[in-house]
C-alpha atoms as a PDB file:
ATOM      1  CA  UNK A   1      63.264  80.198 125.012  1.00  0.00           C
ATOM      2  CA  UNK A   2      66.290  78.306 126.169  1.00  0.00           C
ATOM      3  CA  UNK A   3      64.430  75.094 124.765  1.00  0.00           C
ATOM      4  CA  UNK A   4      65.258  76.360 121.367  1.00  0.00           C
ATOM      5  CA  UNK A   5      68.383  77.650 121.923  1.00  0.00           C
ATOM      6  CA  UNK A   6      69.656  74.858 122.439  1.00  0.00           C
ATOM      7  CA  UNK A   7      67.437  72.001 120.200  1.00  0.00           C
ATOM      8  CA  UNK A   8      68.882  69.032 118.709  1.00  0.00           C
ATOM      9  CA  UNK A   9      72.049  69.154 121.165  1.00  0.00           C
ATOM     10  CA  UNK A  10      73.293  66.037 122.609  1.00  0.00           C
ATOM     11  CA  UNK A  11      72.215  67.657 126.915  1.00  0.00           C
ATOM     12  CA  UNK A  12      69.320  69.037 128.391  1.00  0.00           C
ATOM     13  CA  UNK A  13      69.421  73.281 128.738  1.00  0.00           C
ATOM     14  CA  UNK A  14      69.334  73.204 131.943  1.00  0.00           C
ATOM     15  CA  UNK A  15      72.323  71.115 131.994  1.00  0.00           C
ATOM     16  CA  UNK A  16      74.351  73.414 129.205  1.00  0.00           C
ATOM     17  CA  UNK A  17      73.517  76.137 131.435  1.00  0.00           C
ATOM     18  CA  UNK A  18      74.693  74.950 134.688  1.00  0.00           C
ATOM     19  CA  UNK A  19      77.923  74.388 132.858  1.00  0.00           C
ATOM     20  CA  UNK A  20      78.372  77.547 131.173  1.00  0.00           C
ATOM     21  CA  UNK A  21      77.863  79.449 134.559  1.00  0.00           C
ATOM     22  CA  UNK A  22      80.288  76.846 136.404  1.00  0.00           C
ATOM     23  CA  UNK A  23      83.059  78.006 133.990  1.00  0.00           C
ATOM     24  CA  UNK A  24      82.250  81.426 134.342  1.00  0.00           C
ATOM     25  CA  UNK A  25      82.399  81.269 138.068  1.00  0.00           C
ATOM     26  CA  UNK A  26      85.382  79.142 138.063  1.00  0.00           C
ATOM     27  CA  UNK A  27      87.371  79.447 134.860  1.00  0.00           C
ATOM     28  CA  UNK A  28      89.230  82.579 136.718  1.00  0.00           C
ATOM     29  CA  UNK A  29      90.539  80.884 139.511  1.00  0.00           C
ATOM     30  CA  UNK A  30      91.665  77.843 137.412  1.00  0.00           C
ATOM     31  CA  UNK A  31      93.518  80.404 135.243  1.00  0.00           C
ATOM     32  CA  UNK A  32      95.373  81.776 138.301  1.00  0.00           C
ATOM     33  CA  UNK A  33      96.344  78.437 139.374  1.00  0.00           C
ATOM     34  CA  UNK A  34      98.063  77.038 136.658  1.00  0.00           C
ATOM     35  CA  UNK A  35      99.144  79.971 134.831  1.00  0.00           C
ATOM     36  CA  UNK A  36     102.603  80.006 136.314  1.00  0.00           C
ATOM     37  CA  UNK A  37     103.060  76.702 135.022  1.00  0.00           C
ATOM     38  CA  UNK A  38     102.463  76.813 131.745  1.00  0.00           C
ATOM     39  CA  UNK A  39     104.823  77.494 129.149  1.00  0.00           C
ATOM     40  CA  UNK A  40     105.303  81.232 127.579  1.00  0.00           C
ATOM     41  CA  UNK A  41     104.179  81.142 124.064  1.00  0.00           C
ATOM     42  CA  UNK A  42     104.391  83.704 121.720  1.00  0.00           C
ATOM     43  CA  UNK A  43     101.154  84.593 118.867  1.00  0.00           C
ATOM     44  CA  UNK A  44     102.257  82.733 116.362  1.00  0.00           C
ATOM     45  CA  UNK A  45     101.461  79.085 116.222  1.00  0.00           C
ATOM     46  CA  UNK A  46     101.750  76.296 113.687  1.00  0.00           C
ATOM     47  CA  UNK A  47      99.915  73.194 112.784  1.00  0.00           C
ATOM     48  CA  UNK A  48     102.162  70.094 111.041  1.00  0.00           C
ATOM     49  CA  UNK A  49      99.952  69.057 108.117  1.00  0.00           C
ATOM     50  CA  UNK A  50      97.923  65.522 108.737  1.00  0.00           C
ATOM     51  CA  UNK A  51      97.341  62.997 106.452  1.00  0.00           C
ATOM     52  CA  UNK A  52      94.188  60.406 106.798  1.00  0.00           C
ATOM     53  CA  UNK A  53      92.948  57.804 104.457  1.00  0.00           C
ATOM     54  CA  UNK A  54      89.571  57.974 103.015  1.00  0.00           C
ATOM     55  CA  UNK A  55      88.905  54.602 101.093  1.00  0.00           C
ATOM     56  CA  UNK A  56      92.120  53.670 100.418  1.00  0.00           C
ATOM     57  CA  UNK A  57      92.827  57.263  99.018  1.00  0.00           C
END
């Protein structure tokens, strides 16, 4: 099953899996470690419009 869940992705499953449970397991703890250093924000956030060339447009 897992081998089409996840066709025509750049990694293995088994690889994509590992990683999804290493975040669950871990993501917490990160959270708690750094969340006293990061900056209060509020729930409104804004984007400053970007500009790109597309041939020479």
């Amino acid at each position: 099953m897992s081998q089409n869940l996840f066709k025509w992705k750049h990694y293995e499953s088994e690889i994509i899996l590992l990683c999804v449970r290493w975040v669950h397991e871990y993501s917490p703890i990160i959270d708690e470690k750094i969340r006293n250093h990061l900056k209060e924000t509020n729930d409104s956030w804004r984007v400053d419009e970007t500009y790109i060339k597309v041939k020479r447009k």
